[in-house]
C-alpha atoms as a PDB file:
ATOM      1  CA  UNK A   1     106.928  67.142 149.194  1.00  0.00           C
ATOM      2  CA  UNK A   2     109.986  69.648 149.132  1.00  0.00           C
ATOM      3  CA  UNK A   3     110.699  71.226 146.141  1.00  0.00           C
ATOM      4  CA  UNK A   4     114.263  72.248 144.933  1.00  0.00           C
ATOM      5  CA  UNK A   5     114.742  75.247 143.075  1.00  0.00           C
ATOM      6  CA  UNK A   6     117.359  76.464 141.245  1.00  0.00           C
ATOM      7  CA  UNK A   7     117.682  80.174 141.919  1.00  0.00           C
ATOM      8  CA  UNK A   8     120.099  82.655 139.827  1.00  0.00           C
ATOM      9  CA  UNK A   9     121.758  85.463 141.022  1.00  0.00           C
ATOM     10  CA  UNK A  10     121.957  88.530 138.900  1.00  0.00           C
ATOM     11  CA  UNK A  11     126.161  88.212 138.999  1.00  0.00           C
ATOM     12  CA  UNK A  12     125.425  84.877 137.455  1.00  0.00           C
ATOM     13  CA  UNK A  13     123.591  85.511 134.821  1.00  0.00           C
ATOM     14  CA  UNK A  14     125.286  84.994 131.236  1.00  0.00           C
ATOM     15  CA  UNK A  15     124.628  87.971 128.831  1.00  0.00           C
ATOM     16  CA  UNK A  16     127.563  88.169 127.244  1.00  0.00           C
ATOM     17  CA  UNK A  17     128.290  89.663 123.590  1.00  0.00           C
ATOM     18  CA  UNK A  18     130.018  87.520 121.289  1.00  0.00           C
ATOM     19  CA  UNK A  19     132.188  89.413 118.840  1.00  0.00           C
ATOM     20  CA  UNK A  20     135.212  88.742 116.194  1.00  0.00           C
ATOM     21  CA  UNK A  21     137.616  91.058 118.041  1.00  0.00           C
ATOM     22  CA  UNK A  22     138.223  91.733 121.375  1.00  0.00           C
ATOM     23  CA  UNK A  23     139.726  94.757 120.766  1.00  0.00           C
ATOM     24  CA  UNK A  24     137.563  96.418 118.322  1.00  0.00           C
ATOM     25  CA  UNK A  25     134.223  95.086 119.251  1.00  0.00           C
ATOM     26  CA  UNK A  26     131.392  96.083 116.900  1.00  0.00           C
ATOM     27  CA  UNK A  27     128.627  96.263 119.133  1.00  0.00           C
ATOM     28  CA  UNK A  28     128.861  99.792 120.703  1.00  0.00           C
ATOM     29  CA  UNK A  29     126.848 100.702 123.947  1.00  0.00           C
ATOM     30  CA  UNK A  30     125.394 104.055 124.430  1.00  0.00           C
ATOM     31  CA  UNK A  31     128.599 106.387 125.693  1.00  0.00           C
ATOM     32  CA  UNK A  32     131.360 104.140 124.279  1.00  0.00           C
ATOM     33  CA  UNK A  33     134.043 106.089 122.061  1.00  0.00           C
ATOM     34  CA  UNK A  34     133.694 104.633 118.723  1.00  0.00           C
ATOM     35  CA  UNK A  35     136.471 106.543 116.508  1.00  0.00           C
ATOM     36  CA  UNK A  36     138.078 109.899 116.557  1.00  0.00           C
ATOM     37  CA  UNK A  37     135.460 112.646 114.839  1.00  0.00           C
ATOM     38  CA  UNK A  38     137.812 114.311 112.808  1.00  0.00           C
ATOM     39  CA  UNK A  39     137.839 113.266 108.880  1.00  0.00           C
ATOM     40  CA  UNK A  40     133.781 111.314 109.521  1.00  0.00           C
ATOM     41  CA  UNK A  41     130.953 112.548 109.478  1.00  0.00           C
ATOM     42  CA  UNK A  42     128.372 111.765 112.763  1.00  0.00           C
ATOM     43  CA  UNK A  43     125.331 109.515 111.446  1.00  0.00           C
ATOM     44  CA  UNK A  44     122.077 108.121 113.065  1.00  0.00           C
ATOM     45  CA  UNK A  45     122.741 106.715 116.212  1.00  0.00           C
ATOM     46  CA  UNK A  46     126.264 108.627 117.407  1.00  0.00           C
ATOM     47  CA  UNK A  47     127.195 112.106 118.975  1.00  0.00           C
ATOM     48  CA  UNK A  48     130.291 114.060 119.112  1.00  0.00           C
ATOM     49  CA  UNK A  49     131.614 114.883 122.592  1.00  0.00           C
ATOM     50  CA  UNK A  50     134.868 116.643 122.869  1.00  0.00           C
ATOM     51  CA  UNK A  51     136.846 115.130 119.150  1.00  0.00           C
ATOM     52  CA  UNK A  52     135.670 111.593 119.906  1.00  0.00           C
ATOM     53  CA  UNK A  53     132.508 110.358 117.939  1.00  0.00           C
ATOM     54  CA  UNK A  54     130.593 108.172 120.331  1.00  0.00           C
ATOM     55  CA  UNK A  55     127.205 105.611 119.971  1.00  0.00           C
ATOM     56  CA  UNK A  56     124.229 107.243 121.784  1.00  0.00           C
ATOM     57  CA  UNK A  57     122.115 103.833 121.533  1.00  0.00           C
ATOM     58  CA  UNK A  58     122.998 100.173 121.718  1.00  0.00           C
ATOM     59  CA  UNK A  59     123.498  98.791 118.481  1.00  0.00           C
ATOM     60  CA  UNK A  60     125.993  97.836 115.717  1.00  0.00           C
ATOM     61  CA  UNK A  61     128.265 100.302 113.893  1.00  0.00           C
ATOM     62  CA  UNK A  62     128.096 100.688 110.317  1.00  0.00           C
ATOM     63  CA  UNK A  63     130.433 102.061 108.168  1.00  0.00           C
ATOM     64  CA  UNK A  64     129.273 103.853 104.698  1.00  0.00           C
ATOM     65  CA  UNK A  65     132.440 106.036 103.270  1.00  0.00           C
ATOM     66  CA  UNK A  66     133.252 108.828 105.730  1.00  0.00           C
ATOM     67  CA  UNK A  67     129.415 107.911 107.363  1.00  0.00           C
ATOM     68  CA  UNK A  68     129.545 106.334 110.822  1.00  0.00           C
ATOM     69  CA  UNK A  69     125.902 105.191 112.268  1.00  0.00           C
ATOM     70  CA  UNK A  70     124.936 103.083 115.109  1.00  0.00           C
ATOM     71  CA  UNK A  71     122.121 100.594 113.949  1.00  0.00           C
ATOM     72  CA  UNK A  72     120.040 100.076 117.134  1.00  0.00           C
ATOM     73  CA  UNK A  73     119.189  96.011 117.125  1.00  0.00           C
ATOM     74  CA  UNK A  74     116.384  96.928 119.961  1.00  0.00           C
ATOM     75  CA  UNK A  75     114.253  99.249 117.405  1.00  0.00           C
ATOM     76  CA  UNK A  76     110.768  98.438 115.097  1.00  0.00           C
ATOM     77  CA  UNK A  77     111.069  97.208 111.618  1.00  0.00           C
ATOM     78  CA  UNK A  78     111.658  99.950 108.765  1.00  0.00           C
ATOM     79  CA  UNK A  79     110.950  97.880 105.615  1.00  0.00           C
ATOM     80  CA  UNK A  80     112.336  98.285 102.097  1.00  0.00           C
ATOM     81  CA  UNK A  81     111.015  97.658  98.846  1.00  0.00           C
ATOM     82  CA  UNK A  82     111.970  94.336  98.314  1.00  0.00           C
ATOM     83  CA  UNK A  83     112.099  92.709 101.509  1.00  0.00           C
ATOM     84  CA  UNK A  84     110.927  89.289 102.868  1.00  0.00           C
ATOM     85  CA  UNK A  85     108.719  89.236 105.772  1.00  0.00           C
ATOM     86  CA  UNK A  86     107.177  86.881 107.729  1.00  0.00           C
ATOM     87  CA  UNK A  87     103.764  88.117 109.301  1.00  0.00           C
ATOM     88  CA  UNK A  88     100.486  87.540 111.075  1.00  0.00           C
ATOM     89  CA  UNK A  89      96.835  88.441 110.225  1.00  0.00           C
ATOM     90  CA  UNK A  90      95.492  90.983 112.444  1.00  0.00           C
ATOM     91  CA  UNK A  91      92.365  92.247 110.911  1.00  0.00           C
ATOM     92  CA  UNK A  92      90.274  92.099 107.612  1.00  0.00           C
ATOM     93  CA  UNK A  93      89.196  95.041 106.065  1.00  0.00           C
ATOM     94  CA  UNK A  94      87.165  96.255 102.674  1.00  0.00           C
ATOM     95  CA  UNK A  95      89.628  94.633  99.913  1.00  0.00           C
ATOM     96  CA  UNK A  96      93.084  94.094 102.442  1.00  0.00           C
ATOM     97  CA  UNK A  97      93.947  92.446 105.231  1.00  0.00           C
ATOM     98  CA  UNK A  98      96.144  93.933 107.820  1.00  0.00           C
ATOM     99  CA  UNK A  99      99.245  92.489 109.005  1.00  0.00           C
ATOM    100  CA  UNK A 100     101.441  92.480 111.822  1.00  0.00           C
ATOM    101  CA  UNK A 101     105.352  92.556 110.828  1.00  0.00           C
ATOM    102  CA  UNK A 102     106.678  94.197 113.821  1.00  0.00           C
ATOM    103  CA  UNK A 103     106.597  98.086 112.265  1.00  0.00           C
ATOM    104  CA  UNK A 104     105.400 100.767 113.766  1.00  0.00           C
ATOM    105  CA  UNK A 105     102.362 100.530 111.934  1.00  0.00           C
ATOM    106  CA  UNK A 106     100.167  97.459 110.656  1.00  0.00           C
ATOM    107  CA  UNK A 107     101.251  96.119 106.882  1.00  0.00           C
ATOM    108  CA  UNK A 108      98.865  96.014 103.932  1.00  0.00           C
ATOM    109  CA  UNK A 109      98.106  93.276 101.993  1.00  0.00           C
ATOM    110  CA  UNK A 110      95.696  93.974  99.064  1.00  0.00           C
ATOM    111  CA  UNK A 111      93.048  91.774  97.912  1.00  0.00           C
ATOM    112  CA  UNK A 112      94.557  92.101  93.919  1.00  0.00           C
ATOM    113  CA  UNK A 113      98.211  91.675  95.276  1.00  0.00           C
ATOM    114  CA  UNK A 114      97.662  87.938  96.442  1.00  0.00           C
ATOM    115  CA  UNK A 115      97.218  84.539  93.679  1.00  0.00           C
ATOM    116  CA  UNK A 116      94.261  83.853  93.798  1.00  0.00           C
ATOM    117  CA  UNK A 117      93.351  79.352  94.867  1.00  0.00           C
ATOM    118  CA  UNK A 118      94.617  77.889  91.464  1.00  0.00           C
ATOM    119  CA  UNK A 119      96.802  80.811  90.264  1.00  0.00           C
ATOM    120  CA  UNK A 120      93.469  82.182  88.157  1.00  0.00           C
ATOM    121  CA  UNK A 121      94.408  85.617  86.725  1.00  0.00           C
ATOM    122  CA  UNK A 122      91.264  87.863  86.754  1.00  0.00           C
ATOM    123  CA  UNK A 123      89.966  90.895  88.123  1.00  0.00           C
ATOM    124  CA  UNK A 124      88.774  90.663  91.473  1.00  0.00           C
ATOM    125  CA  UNK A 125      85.256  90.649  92.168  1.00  0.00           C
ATOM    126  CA  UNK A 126      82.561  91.322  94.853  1.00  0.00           C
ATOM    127  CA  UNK A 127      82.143  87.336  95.442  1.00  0.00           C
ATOM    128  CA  UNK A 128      86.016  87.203  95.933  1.00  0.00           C
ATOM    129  CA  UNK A 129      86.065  90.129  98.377  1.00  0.00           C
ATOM    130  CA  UNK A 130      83.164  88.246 100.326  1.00  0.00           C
ATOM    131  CA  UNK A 131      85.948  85.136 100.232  1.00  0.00           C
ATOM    132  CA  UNK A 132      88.404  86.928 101.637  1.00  0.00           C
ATOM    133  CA  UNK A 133      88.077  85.091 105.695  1.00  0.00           C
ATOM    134  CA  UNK A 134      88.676  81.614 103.441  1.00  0.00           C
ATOM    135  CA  UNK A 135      91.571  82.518 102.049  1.00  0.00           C
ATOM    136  CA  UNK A 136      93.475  84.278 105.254  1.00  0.00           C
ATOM    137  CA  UNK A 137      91.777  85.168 108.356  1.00  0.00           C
ATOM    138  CA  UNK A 138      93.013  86.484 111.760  1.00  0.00           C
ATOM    139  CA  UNK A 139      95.913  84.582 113.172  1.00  0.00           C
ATOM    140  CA  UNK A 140      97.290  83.288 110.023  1.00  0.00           C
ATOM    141  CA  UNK A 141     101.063  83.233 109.070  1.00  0.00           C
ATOM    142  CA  UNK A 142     101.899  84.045 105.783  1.00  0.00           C
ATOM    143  CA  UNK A 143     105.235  85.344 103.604  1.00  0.00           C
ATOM    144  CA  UNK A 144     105.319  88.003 101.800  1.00  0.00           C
ATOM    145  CA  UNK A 145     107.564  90.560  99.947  1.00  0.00           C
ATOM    146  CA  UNK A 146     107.338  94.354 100.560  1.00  0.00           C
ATOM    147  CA  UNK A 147     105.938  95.873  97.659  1.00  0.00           C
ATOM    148  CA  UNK A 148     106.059  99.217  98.377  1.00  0.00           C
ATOM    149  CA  UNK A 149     105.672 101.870 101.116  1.00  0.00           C
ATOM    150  CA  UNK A 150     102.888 104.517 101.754  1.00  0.00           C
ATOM    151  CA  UNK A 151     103.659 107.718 102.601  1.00  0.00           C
ATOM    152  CA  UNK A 152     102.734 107.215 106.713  1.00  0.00           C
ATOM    153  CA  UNK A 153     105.358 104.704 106.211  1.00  0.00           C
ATOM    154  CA  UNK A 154     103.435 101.388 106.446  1.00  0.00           C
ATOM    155  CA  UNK A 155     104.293  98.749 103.945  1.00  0.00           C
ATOM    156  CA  UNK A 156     102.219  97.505 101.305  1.00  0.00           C
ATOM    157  CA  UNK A 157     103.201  93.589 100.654  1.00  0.00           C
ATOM    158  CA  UNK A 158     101.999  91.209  97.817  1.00  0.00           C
ATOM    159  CA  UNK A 159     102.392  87.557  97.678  1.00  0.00           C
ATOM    160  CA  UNK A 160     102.191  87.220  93.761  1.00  0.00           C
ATOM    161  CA  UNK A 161     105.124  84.388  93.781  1.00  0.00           C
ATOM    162  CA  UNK A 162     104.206  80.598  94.359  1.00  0.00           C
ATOM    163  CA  UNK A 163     107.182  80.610  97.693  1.00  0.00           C
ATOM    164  CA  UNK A 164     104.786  83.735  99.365  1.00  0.00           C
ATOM    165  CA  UNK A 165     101.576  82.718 100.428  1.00  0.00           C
ATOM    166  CA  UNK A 166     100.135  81.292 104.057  1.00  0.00           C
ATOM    167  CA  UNK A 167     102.307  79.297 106.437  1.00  0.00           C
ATOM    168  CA  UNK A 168     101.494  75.662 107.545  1.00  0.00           C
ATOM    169  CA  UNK A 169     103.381  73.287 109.906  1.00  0.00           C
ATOM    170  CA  UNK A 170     106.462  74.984 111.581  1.00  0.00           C
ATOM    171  CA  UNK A 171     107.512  77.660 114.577  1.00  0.00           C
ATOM    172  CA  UNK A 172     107.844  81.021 114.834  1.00  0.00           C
ATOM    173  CA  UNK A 173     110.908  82.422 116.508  1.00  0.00           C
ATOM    174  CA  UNK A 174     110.779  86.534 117.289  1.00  0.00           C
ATOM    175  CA  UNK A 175     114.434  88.045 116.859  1.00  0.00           C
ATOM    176  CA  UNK A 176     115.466  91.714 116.682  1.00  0.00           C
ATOM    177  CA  UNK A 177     115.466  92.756 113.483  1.00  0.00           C
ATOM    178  CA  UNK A 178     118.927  93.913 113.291  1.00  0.00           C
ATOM    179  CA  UNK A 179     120.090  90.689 113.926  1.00  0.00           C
ATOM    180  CA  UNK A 180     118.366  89.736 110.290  1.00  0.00           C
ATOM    181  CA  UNK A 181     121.869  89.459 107.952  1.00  0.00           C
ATOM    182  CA  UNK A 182     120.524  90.740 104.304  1.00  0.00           C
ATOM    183  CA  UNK A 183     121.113  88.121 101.420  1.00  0.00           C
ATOM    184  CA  UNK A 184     119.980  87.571  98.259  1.00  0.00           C
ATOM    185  CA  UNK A 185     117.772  85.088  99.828  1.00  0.00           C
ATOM    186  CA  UNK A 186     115.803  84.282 102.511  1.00  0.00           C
ATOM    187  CA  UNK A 187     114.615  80.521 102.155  1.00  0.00           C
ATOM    188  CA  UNK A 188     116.710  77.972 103.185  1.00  0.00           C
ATOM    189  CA  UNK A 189     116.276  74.376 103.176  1.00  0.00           C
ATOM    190  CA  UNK A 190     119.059  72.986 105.435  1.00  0.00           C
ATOM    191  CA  UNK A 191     121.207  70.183 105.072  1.00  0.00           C
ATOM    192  CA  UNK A 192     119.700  68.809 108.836  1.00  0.00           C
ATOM    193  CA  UNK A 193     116.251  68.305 107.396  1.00  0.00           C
ATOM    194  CA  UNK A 194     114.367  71.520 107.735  1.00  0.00           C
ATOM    195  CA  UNK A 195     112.847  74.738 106.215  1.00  0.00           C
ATOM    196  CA  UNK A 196     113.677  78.562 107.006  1.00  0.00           C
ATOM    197  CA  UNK A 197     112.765  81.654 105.883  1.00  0.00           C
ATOM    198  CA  UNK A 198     114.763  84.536 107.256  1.00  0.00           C
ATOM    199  CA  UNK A 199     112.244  87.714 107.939  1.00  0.00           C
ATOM    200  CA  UNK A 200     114.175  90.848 107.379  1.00  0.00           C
ATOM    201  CA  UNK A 201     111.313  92.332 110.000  1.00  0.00           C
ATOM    202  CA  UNK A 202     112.829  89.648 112.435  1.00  0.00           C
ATOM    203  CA  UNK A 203     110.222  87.212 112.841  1.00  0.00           C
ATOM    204  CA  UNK A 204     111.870  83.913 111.899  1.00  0.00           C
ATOM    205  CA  UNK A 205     109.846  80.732 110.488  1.00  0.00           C
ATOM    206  CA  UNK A 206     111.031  76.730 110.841  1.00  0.00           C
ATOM    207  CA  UNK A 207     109.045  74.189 109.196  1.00  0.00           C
ATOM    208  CA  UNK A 208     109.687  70.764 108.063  1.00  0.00           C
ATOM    209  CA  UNK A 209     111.426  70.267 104.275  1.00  0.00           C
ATOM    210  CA  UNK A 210     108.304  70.026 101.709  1.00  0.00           C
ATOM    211  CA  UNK A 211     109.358  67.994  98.643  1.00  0.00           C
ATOM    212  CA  UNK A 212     107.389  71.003  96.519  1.00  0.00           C
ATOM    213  CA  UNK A 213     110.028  73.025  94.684  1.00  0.00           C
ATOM    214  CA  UNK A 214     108.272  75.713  93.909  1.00  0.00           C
ATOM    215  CA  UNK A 215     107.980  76.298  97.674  1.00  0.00           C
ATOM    216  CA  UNK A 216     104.641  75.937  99.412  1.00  0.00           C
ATOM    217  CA  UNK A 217     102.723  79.333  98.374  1.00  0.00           C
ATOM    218  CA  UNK A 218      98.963  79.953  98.087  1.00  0.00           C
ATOM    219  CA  UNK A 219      96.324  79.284 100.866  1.00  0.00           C
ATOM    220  CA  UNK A 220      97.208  75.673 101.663  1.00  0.00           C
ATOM    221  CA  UNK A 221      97.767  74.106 104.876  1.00  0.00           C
ATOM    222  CA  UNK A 222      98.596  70.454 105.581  1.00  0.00           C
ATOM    223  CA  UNK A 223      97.868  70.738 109.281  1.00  0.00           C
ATOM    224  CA  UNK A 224      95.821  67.345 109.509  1.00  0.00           C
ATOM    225  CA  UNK A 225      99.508  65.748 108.592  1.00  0.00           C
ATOM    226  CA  UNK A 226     101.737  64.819 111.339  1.00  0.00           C
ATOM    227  CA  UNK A 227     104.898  65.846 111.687  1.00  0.00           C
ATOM    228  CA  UNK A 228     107.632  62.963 112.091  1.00  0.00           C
ATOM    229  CA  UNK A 229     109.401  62.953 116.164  1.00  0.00           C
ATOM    230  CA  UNK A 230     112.665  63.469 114.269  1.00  0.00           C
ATOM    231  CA  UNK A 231     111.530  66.120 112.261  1.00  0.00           C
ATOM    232  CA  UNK A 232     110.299  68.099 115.594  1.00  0.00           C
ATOM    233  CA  UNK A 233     113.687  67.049 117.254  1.00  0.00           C
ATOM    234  CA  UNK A 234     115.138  69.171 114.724  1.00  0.00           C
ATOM    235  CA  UNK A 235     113.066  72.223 114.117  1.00  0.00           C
ATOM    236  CA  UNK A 236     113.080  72.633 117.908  1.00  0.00           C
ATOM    237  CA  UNK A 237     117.080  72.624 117.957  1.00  0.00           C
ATOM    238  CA  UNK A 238     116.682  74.834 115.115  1.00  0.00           C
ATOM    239  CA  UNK A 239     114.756  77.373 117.566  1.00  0.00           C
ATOM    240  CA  UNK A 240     116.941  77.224 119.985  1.00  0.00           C
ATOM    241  CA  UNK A 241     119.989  77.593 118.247  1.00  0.00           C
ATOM    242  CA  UNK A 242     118.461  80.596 116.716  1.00  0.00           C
ATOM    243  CA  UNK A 243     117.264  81.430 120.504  1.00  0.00           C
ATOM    244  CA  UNK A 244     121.234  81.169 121.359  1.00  0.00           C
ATOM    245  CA  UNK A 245     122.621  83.526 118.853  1.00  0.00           C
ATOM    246  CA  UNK A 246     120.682  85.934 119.312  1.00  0.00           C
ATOM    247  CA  UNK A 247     121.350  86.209 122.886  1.00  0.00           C
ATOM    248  CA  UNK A 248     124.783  86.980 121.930  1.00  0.00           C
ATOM    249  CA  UNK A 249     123.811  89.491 119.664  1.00  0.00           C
ATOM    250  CA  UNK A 250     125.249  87.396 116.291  1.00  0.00           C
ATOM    251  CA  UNK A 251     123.721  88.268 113.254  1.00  0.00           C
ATOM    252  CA  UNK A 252     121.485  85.337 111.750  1.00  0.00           C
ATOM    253  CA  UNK A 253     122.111  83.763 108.233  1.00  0.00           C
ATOM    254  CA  UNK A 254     121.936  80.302 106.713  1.00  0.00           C
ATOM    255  CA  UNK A 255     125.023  79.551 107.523  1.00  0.00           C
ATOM    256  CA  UNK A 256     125.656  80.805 111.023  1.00  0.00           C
ATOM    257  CA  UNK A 257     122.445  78.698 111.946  1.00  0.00           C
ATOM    258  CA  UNK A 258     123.803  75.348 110.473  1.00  0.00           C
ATOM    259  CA  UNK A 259     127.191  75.978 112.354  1.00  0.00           C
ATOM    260  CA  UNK A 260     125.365  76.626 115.484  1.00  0.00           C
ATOM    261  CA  UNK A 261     123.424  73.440 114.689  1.00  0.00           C
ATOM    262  CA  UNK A 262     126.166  71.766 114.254  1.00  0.00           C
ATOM    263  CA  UNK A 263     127.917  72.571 117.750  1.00  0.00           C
ATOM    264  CA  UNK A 264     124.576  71.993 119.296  1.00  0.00           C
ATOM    265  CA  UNK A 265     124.514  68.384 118.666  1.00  0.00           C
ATOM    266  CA  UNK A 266     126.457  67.739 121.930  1.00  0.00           C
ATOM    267  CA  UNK A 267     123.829  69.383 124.345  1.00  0.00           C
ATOM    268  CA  UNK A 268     120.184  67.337 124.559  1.00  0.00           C
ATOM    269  CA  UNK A 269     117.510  70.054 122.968  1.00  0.00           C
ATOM    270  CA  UNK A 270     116.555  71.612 126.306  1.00  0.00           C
ATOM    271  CA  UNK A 271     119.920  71.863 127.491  1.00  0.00           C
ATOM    272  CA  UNK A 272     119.630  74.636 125.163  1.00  0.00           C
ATOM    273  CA  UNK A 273     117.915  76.470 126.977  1.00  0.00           C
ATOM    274  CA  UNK A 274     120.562  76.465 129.902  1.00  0.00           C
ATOM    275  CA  UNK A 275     122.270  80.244 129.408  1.00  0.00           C
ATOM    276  CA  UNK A 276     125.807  78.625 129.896  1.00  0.00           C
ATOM    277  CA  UNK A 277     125.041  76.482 126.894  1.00  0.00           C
ATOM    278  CA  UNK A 278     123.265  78.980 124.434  1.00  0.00           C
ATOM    279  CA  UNK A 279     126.813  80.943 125.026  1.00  0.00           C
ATOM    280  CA  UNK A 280     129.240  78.109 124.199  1.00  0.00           C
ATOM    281  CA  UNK A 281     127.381  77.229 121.306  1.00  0.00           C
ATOM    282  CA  UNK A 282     127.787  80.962 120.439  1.00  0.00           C
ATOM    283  CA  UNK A 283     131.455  81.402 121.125  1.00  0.00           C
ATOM    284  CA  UNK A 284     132.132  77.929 118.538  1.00  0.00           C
ATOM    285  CA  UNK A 285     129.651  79.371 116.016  1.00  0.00           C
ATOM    286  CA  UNK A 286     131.937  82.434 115.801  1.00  0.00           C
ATOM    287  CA  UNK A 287     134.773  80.404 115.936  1.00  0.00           C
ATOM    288  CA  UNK A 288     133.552  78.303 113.238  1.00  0.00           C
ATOM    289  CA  UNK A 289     132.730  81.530 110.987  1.00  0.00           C
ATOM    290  CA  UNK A 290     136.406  82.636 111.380  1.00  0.00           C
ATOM    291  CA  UNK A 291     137.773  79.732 110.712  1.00  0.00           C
ATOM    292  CA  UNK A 292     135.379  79.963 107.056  1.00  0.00           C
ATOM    293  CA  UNK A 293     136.710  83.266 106.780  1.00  0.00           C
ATOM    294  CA  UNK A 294     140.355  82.599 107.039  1.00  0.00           C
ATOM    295  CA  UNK A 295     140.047  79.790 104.416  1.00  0.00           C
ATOM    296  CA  UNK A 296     138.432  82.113 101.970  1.00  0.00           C
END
């Protein structure tokens, strides 16, 4: 039996960079002139070279008063006090667990800085640190909120509110942080029929819609439930609509995923996967966020 294989050459490969103006694009690479030094001041990310202020890494510029900085979108997480992350289990220790949110070092979750099953307010106890593997163990996904952050610069999260707590049912999609749009908030239920929460560390979670509206924190999982074919139709267009933005470097919010949703629909859900397609759903998504833009 002869196989056929479909082979692409590097010259064919679609990477392009989707931005709102052609002429003042605002993704820099590293070398490209961003403005003329004289009146700014040179921030993280830039260097001066002759009386042009240029990016020396690959990233978005960002403008704050007579500050210019280049925000890298290939760099580790650095967290802030207040943050929403998604994360994963990595190791228990005495009284925390450790968790991976893509920083340079391992988050901390403390043993008094989670609800405890029932939302029981009480000191913690020996009998609840020997409990700890029932409530999270290694491998679990939960949301949390950074608390704080230590002085090696690891973050210290809590999951004291009923929306925090372990994840269920759903997919995780991986994202450069940068790409991560700050809101006021970072759970979303969609008008197509599913669930996201927006990691400002750049991991990315898709679940189905829970009728619970107080979100579903705590350590429960429904994963002996099954999951509707429609409802897996969707989260997996979700993922790679999400998949297609970021390939073109477009920062991720609520609704710059429903618009790219929404010019998916055309495309079956693996033709989304097809680099030609992930960019023309791109290119209408930005069109569609213009369009929002001029009617505001």
């Amino acid at each position: 039996m002869t196989e056929h294989s479909l082979i692409r050459l590097a010259s064919q490969r679609v990477n392009s960079i989707v931005t709102s103006d052609d002429s003042a694009p605002s993704f820099f690479t590293p070398g490209q002139k961003i403005i003329n030094q004289s009146g700014f001041m040179r921030g993280h990310g830039t260097y001066v070279e002759g009386e042009d202020l240029k990016a020396s890494v690959a990233g978005v510029v960002e403008r704050v008063n007579k500050l210019i900085l280049v925000r890298p979108l290939k760099t580790r997480y650095n967290g802030e006090v207040g943050d929403v992350v998604v994360g994963r289990i990595t190791e228990l220790q005495q009284k925390r667990w450790k968790v991976d949110t893509c920083s340079r070092l391992d988050s901390v979750l403390l043993l008094y800085s989670v609800n405890l099953p029932g939302g029981e307010l009480r000191r913690r106890s020996s009998e609840d640190e020997q409990m700890m593997r029932k409530y999270l163990c290694e491998g679990d996904l939960i949301s949390a909120e950074v608390q704080s952050i230590f002085s090696d610069g690891s973050l210290s999260l809590h999951t004291r509110s009923l929306k925090y707590g372990k994840l269920s049912q759903g997919v995780l999609v991986k994202v450069f942080p940068g790409l991560i749009k700050r809101r006021k908030t970072h759970f979303h239920k969609l008008p197509c029929g599913a669930s996201v929460i927006l990691g400002n560390n750049g991991y990315i979670w898709v679940c189905p819609t829970t009728t619970d509206e107080q979100g579903t924190g705590g350590f429960i999982q429904n994963l002996d439930q099954p999951v509707p074919r429609a409802d897996r139709e969707v989260i997996a267009r979700l993922r790679n609509c999400i998949l297609a933005l970021a390939a073109s470097k477009m920062l991720l919010f609520d609704t710059s995923i429903c618009y790219a949703y929404e010019q998916s629909l055309k495309y079956e859900v693996a033709e989304l996967l097809v680099p030609e397609h992930m960019f023309d759903v791109a290119v209408l998504t930005q069109a569609s966020l213009q369009m929002q833009e001029s009617v505001l």
